[in-house]
N, C-alpha and C. Protein backbone atom coordinates (compact mmCIF):
# COMPACT_ATOMS: atom_id res chain seq x y z
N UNK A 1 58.56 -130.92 124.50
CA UNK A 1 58.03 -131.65 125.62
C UNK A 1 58.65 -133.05 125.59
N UNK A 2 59.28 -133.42 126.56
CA UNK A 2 59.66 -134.69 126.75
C UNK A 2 58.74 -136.34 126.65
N UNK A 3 59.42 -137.17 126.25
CA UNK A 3 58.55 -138.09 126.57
C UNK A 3 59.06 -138.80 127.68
N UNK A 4 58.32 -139.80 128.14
CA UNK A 4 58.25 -140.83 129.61
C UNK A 4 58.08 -142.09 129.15
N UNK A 5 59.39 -142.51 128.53
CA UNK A 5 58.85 -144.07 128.02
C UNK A 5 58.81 -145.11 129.58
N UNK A 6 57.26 -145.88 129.81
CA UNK A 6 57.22 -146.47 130.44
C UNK A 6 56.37 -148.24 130.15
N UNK A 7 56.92 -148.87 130.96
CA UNK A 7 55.91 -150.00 130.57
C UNK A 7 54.33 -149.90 130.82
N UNK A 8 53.67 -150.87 130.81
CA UNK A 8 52.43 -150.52 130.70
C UNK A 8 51.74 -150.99 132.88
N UNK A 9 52.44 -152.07 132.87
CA UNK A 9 52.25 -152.03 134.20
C UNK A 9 52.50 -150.44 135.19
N UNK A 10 53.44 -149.78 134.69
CA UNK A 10 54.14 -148.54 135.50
C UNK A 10 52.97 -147.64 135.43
N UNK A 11 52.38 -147.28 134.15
CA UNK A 11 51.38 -146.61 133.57
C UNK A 11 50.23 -146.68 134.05
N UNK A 12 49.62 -148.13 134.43
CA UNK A 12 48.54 -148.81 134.94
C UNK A 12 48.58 -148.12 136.98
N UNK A 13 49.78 -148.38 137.13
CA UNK A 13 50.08 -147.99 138.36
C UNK A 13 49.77 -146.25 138.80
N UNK A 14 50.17 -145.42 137.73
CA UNK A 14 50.01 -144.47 137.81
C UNK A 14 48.66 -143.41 137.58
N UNK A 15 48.02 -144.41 137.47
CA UNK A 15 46.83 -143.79 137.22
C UNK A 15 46.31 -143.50 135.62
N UNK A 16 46.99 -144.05 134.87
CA UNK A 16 47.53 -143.83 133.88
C UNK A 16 45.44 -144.76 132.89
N UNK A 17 45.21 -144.35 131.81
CA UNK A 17 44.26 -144.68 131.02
C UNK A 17 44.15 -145.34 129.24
N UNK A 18 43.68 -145.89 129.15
CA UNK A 18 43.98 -146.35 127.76
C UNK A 18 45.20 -146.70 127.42
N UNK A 19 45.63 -147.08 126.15
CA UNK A 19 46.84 -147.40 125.63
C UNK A 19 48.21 -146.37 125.64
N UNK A 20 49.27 -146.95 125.48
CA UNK A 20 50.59 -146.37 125.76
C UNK A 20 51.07 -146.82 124.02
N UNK A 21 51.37 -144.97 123.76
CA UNK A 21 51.05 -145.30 122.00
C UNK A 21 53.19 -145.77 122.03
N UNK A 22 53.45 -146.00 120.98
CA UNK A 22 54.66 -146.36 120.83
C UNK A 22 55.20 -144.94 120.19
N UNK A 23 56.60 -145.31 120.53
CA UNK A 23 57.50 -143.48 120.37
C UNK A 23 57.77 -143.81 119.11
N UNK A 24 57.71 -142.53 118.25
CA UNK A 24 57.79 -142.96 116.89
C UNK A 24 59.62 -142.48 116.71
N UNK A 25 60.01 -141.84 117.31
CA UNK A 25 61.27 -141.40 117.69
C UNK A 25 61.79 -140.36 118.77
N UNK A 26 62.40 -140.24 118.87
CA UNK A 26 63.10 -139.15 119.99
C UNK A 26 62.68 -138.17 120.11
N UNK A 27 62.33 -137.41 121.08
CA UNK A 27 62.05 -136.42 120.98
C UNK A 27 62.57 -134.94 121.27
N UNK A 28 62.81 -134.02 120.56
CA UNK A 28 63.87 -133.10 120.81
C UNK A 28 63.56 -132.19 121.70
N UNK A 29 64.74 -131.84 122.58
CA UNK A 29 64.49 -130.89 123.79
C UNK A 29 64.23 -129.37 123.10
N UNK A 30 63.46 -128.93 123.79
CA UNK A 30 62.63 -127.57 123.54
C UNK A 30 64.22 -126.59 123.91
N UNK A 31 64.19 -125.28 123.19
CA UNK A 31 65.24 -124.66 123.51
C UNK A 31 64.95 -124.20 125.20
N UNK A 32 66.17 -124.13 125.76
CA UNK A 32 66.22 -123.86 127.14
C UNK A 32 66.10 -124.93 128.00
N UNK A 33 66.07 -126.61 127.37
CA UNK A 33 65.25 -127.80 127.56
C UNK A 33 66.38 -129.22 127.32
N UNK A 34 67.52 -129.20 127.92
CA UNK A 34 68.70 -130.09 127.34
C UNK A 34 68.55 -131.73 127.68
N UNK A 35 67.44 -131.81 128.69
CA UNK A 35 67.76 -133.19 129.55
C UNK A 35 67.26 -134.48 128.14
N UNK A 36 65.87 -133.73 127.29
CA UNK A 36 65.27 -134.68 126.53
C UNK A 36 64.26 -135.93 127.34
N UNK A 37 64.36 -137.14 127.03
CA UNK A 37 63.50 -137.95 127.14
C UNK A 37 63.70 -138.79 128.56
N UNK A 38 63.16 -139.25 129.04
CA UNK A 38 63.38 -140.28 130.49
C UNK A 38 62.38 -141.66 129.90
N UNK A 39 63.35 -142.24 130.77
CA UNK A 39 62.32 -143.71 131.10
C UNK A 39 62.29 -143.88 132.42
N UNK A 40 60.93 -144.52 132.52
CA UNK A 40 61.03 -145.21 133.93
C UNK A 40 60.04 -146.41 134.01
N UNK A 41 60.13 -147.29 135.35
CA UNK A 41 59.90 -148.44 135.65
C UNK A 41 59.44 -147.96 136.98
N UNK A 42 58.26 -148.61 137.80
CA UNK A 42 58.38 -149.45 139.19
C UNK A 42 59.25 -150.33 139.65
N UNK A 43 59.72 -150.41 140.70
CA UNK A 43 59.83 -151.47 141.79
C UNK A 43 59.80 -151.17 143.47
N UNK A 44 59.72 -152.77 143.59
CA UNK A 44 59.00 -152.95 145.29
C UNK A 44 60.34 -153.35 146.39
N UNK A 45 60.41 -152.46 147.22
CA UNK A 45 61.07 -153.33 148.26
C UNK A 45 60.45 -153.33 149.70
N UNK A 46 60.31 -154.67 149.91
CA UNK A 46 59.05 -155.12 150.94
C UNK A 46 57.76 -154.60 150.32
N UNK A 47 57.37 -153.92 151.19
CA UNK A 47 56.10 -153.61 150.63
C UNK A 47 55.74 -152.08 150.17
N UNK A 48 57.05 -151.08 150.29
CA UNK A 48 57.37 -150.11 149.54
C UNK A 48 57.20 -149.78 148.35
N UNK A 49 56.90 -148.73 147.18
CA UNK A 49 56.90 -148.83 145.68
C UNK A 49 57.66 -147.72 145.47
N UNK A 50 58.29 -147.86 144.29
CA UNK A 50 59.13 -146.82 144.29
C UNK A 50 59.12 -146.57 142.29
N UNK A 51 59.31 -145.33 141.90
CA UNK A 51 59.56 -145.34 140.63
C UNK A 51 61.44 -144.74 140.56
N UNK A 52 62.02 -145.41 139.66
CA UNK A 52 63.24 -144.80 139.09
C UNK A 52 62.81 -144.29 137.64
N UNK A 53 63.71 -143.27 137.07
CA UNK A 53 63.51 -142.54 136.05
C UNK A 53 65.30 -142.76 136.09
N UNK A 54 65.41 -142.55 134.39
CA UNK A 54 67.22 -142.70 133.78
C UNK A 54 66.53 -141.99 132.64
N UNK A 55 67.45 -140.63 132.45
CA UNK A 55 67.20 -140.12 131.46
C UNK A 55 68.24 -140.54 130.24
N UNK A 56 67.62 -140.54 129.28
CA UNK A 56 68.29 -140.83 127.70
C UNK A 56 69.46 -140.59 127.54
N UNK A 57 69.94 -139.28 127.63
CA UNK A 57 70.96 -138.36 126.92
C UNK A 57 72.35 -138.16 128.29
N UNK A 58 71.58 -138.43 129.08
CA UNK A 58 72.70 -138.29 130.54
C UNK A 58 72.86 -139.64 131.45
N UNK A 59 71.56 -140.64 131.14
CA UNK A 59 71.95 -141.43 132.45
C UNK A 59 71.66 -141.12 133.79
N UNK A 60 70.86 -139.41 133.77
CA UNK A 60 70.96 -139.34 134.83
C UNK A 60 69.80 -139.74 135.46
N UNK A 61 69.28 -140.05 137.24
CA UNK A 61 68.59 -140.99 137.18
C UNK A 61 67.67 -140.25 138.44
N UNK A 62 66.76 -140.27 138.82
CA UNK A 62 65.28 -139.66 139.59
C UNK A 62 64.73 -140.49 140.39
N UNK A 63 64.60 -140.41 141.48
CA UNK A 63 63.81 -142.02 142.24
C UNK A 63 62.53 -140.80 143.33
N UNK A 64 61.53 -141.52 142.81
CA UNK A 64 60.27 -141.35 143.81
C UNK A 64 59.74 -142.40 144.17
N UNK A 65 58.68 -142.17 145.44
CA UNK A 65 57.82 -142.96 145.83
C UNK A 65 57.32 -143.66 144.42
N UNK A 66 56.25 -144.53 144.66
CA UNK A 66 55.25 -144.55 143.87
C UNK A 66 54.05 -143.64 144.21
N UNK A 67 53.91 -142.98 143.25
CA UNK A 67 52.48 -141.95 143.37
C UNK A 67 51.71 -142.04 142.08
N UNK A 68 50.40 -141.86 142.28
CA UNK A 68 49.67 -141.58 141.11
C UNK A 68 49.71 -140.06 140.46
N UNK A 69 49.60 -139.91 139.05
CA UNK A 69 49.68 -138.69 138.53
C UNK A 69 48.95 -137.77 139.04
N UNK A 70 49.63 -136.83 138.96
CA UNK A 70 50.80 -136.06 138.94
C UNK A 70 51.39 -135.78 140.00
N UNK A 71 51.56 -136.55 140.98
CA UNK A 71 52.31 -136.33 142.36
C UNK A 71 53.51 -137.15 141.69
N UNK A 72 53.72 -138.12 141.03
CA UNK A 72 54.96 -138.93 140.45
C UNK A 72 55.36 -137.66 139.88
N UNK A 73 55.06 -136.75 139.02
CA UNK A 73 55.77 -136.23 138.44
C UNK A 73 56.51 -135.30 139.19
N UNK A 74 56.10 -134.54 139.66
CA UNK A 74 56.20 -133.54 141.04
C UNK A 74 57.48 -134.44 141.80
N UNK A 75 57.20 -135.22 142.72
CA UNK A 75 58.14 -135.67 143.03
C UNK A 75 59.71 -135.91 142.32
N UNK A 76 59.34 -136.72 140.84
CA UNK A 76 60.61 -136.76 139.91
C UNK A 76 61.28 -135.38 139.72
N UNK A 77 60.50 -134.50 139.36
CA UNK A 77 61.05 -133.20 138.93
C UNK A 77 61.88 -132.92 140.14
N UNK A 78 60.95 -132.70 140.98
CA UNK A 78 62.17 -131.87 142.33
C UNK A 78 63.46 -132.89 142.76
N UNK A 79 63.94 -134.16 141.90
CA UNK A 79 64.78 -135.03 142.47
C UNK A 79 65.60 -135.01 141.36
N UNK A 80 64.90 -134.81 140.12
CA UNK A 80 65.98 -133.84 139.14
C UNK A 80 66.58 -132.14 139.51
N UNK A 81 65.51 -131.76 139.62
CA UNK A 81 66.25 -130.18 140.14
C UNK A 81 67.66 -130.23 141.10
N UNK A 82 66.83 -130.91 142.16
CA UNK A 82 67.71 -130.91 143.24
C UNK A 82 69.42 -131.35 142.79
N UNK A 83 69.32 -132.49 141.77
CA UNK A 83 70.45 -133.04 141.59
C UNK A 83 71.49 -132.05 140.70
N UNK A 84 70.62 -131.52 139.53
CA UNK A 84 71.18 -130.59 138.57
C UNK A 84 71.82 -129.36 139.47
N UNK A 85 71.21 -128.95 140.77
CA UNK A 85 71.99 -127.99 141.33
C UNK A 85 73.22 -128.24 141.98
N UNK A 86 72.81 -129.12 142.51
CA UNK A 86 74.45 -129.81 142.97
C UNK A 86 75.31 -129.78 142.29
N UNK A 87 74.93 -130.40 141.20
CA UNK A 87 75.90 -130.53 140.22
C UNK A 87 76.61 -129.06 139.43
N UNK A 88 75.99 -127.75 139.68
CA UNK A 88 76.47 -126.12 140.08
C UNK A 88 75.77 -126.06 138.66
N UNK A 89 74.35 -126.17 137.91
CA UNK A 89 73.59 -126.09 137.02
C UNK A 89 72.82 -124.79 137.46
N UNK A 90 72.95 -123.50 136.98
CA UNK A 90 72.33 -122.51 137.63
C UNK A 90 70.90 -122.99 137.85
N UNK A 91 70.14 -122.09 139.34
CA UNK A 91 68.76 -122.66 139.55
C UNK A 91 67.52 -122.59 138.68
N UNK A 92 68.13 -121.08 137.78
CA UNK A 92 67.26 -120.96 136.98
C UNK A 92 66.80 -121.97 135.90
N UNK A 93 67.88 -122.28 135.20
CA UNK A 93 68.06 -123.63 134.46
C UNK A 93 67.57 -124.97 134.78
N UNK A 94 67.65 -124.97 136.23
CA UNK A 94 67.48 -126.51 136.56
C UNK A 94 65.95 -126.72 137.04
N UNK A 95 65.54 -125.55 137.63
CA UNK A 95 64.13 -125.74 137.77
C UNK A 95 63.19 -125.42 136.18
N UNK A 96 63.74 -125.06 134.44
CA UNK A 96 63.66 -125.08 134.03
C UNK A 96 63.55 -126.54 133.28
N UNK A 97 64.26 -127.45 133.62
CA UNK A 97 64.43 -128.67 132.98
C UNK A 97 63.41 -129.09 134.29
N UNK A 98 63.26 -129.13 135.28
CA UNK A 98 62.73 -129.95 136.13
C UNK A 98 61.07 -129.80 135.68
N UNK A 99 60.44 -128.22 134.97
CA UNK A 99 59.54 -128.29 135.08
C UNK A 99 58.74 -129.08 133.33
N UNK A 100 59.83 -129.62 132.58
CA UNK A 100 59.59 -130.30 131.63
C UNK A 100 59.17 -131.36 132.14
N UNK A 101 59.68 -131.79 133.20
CA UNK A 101 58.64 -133.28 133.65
C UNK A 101 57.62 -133.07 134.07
N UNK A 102 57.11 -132.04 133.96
CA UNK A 102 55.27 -132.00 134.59
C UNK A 102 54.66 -131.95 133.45
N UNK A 103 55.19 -131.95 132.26
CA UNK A 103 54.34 -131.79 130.70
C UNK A 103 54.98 -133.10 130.14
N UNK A 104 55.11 -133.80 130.54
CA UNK A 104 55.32 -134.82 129.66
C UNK A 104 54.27 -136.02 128.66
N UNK A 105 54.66 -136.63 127.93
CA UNK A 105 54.04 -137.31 126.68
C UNK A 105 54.46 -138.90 127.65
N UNK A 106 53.35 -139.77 127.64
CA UNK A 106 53.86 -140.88 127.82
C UNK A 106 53.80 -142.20 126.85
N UNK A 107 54.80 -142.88 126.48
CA UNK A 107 54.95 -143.65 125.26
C UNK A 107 55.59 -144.81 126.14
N UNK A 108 54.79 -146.23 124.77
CA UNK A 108 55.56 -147.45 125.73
C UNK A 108 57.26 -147.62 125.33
N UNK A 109 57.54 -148.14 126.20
CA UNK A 109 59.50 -148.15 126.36
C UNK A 109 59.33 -149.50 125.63
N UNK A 110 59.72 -149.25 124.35
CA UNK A 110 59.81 -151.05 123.75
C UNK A 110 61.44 -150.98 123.76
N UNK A 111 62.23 -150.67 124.83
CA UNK A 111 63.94 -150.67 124.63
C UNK A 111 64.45 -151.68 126.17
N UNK A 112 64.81 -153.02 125.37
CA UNK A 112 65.18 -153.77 126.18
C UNK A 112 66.33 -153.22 127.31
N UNK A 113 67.10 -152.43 126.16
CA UNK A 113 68.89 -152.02 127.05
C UNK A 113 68.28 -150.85 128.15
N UNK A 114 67.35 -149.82 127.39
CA UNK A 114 66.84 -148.86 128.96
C UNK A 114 66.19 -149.86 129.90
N UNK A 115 65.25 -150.54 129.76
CA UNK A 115 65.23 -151.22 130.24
C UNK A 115 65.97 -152.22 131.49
N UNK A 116 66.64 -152.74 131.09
CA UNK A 116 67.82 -153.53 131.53
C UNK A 116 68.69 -152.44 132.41
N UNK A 117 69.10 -151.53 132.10
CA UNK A 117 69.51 -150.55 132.53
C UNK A 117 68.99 -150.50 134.52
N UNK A 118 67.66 -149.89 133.57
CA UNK A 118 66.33 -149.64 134.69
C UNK A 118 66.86 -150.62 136.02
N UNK A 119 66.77 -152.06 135.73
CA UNK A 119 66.62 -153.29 137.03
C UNK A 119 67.80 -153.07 137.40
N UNK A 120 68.62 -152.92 136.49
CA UNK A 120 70.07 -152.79 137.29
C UNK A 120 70.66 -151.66 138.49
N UNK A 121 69.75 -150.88 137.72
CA UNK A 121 69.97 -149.44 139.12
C UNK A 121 69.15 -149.77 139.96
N UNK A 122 67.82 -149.97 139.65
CA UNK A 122 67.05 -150.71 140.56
C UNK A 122 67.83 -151.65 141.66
N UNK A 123 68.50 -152.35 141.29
CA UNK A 123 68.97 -153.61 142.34
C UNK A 123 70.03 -152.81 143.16
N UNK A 124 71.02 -151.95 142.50
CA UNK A 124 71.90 -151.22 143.24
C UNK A 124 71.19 -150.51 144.08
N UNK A 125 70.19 -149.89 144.42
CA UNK A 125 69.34 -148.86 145.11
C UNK A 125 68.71 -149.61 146.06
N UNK A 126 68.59 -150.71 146.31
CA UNK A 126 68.19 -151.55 147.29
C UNK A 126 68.87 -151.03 148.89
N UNK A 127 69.92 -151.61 148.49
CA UNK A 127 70.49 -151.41 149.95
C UNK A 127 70.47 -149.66 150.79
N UNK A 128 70.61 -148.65 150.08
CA UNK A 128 69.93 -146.71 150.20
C UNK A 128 68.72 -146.97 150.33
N UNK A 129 67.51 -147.88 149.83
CA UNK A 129 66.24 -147.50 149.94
C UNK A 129 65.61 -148.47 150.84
N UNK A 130 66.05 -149.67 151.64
CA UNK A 130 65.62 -150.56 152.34
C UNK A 130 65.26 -149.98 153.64
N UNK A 131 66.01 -148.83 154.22
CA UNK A 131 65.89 -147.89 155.43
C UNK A 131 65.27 -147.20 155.14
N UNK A 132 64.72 -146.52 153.96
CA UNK A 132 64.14 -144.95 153.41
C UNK A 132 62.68 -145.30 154.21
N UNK A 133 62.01 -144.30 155.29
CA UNK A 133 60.77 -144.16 155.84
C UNK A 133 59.85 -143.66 154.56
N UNK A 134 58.77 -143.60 154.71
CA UNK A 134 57.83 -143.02 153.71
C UNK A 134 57.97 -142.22 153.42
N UNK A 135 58.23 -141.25 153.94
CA UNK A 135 58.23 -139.44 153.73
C UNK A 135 59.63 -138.99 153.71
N UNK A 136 60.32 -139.60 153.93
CA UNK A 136 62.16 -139.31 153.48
C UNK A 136 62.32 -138.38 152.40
N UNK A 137 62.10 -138.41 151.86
CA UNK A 137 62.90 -137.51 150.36
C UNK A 137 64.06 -136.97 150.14
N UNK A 138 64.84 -136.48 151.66
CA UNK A 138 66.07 -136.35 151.35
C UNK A 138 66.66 -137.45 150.91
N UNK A 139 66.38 -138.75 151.95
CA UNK A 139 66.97 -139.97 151.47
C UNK A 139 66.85 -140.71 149.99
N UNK A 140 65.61 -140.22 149.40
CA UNK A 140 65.72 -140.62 147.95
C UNK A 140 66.34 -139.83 147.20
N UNK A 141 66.86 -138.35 147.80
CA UNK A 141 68.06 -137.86 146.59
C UNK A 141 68.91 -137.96 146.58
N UNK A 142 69.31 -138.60 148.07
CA UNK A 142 70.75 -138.57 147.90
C UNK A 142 70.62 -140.08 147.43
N UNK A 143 69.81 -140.95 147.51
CA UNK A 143 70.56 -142.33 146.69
C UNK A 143 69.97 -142.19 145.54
N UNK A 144 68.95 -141.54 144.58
CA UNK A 144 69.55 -140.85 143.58
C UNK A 144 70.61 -140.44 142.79
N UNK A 145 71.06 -139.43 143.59
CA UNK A 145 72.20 -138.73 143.42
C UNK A 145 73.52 -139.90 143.18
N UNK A 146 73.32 -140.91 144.13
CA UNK A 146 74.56 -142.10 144.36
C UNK A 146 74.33 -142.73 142.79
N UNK A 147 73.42 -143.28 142.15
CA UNK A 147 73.13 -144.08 141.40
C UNK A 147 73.55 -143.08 140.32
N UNK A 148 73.62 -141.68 140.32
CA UNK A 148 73.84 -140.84 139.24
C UNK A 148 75.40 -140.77 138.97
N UNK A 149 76.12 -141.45 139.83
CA UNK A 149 77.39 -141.28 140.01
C UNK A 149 77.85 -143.60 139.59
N UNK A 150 76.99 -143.73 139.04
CA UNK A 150 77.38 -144.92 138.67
C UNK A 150 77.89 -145.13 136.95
N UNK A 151 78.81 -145.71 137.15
CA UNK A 151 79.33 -145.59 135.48
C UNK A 151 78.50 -146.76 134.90
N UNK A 152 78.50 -146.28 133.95
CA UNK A 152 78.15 -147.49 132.57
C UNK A 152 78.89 -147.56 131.43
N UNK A 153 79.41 -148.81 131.17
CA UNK A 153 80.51 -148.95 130.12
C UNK A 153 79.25 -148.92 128.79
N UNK A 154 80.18 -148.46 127.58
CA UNK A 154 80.23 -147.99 126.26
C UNK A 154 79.03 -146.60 126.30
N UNK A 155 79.49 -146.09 127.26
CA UNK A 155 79.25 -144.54 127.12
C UNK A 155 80.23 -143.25 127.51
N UNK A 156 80.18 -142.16 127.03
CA UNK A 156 80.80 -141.36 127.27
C UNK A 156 80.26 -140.12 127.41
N UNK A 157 80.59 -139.49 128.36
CA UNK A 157 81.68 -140.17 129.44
C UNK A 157 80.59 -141.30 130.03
N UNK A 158 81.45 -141.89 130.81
CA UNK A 158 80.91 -143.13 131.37
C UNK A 158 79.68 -142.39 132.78
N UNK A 159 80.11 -141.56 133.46
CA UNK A 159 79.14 -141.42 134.74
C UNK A 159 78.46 -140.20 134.20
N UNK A 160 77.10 -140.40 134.41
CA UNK A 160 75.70 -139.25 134.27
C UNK A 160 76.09 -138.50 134.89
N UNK A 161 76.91 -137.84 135.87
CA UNK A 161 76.97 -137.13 135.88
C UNK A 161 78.10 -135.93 135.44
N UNK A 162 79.23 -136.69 134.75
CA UNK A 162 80.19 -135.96 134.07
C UNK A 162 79.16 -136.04 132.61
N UNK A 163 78.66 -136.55 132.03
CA UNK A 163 77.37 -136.19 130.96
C UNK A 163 76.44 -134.59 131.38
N UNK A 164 76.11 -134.99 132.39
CA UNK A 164 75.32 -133.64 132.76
C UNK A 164 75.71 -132.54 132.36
N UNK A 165 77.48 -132.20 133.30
CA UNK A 165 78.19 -131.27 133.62
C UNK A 165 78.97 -131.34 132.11
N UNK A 166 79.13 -131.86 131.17
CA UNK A 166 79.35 -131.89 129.57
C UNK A 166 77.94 -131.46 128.59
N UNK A 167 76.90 -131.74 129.42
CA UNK A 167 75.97 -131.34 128.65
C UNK A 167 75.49 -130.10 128.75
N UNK A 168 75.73 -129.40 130.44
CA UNK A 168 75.43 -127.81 130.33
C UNK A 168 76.66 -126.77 130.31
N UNK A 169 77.63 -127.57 129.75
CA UNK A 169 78.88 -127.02 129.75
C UNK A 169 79.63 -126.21 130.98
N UNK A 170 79.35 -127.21 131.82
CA UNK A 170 79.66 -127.17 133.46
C UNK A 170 81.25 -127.61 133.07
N UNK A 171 81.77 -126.73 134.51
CA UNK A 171 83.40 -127.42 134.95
C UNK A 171 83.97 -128.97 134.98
N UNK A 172 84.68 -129.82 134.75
CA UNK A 172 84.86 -130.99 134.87
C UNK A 172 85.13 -131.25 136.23
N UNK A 173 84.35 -132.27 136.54
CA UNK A 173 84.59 -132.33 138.19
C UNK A 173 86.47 -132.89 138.00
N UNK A 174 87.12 -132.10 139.56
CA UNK A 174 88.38 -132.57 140.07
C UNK A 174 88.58 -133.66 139.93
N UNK A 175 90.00 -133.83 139.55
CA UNK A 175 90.31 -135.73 139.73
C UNK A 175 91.28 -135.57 140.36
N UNK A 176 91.50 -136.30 141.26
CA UNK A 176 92.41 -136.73 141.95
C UNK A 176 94.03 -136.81 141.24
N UNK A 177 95.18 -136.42 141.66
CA UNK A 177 96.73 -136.45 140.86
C UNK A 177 97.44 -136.15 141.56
């Protein structure tokens, strides 16, 4: 079962109760179960709420409304599924990893760099989510999906989603020559 490292405000937001115990370490993906751990954060644009999720091991990244549990989760999952299929992750598989986010463990994120991470996609997602109506959802996967296609230096590969497609031993996407 995955964990959900989040801050405590995110937690508070979510409906969330009592303390947010600290991760004592990583937690290993269940067989059939590759994605592992996520973090996520809130943020507001205007008067919108929105959660992003960046998973650990890929980078790859989930954007919902803000909802209280378990509609956040629900939402995240199907914005992971959705993405893992694109990415040609058989369905069986991907709604397999998607349904690890409805069992999740939540622990506080004491990691400045996920963290940091977090605001930074956050700020890129501004300009995709400033138009997004309430009930959009296509529009939050595909700028999702955009932010999943953002590199980050001193990783490899650099974009979540050549991680993904390395992690389920998917085709290397085409390059251009």
């Amino acid at each position: 079962m995955p964990s959900i490292l989040c801050t405590r405000a995110l937690w508070r937001q979510l409906g969330g109760r009592g303390d947010l115990p600290s991760r004592l370490a990583p937690s290993l993906p269940r067989p059939g179960a590759l994605l592992g751990d996520w973090t996520a954060k809130s943020f507001a644009l205007g008067r919108r709420k929105f959660v992003i999720a960046l998973n650990e091991r890929t980078y790859l990244v989930a954007l919902s409304p803000l909802l209280r549990l378990p509609g956040v989760l629900a939402a995240l999952a199907a914005s992971v599924c959705w993405q893992l299929e694109q990415l040609g992750v058989p369905p069986g598989d991907a709604r397999s990893e998607a349904e690890e986010f409805l069992r999740p463990t939540f622990v506080k994120n004491d990691s400045k760099s996920l963290l940091g991470s977090l605001n930074d996609l956050a700020y890129l997602a501004e300009p995709d989510l400033s138009e997004v109506s309430r009930d959009a959802s296509d529009e939050l996967l595909r700028a999702a999906a955009q932010l999943s296609e953002t590199p980050h230096l001193h990783r490899n590969p650099v974009r979540p989603t050549d991680a993904v497609r390395k992690l389920f031993a998917l085709p290397a996407r085409a390059t251009a020559g």
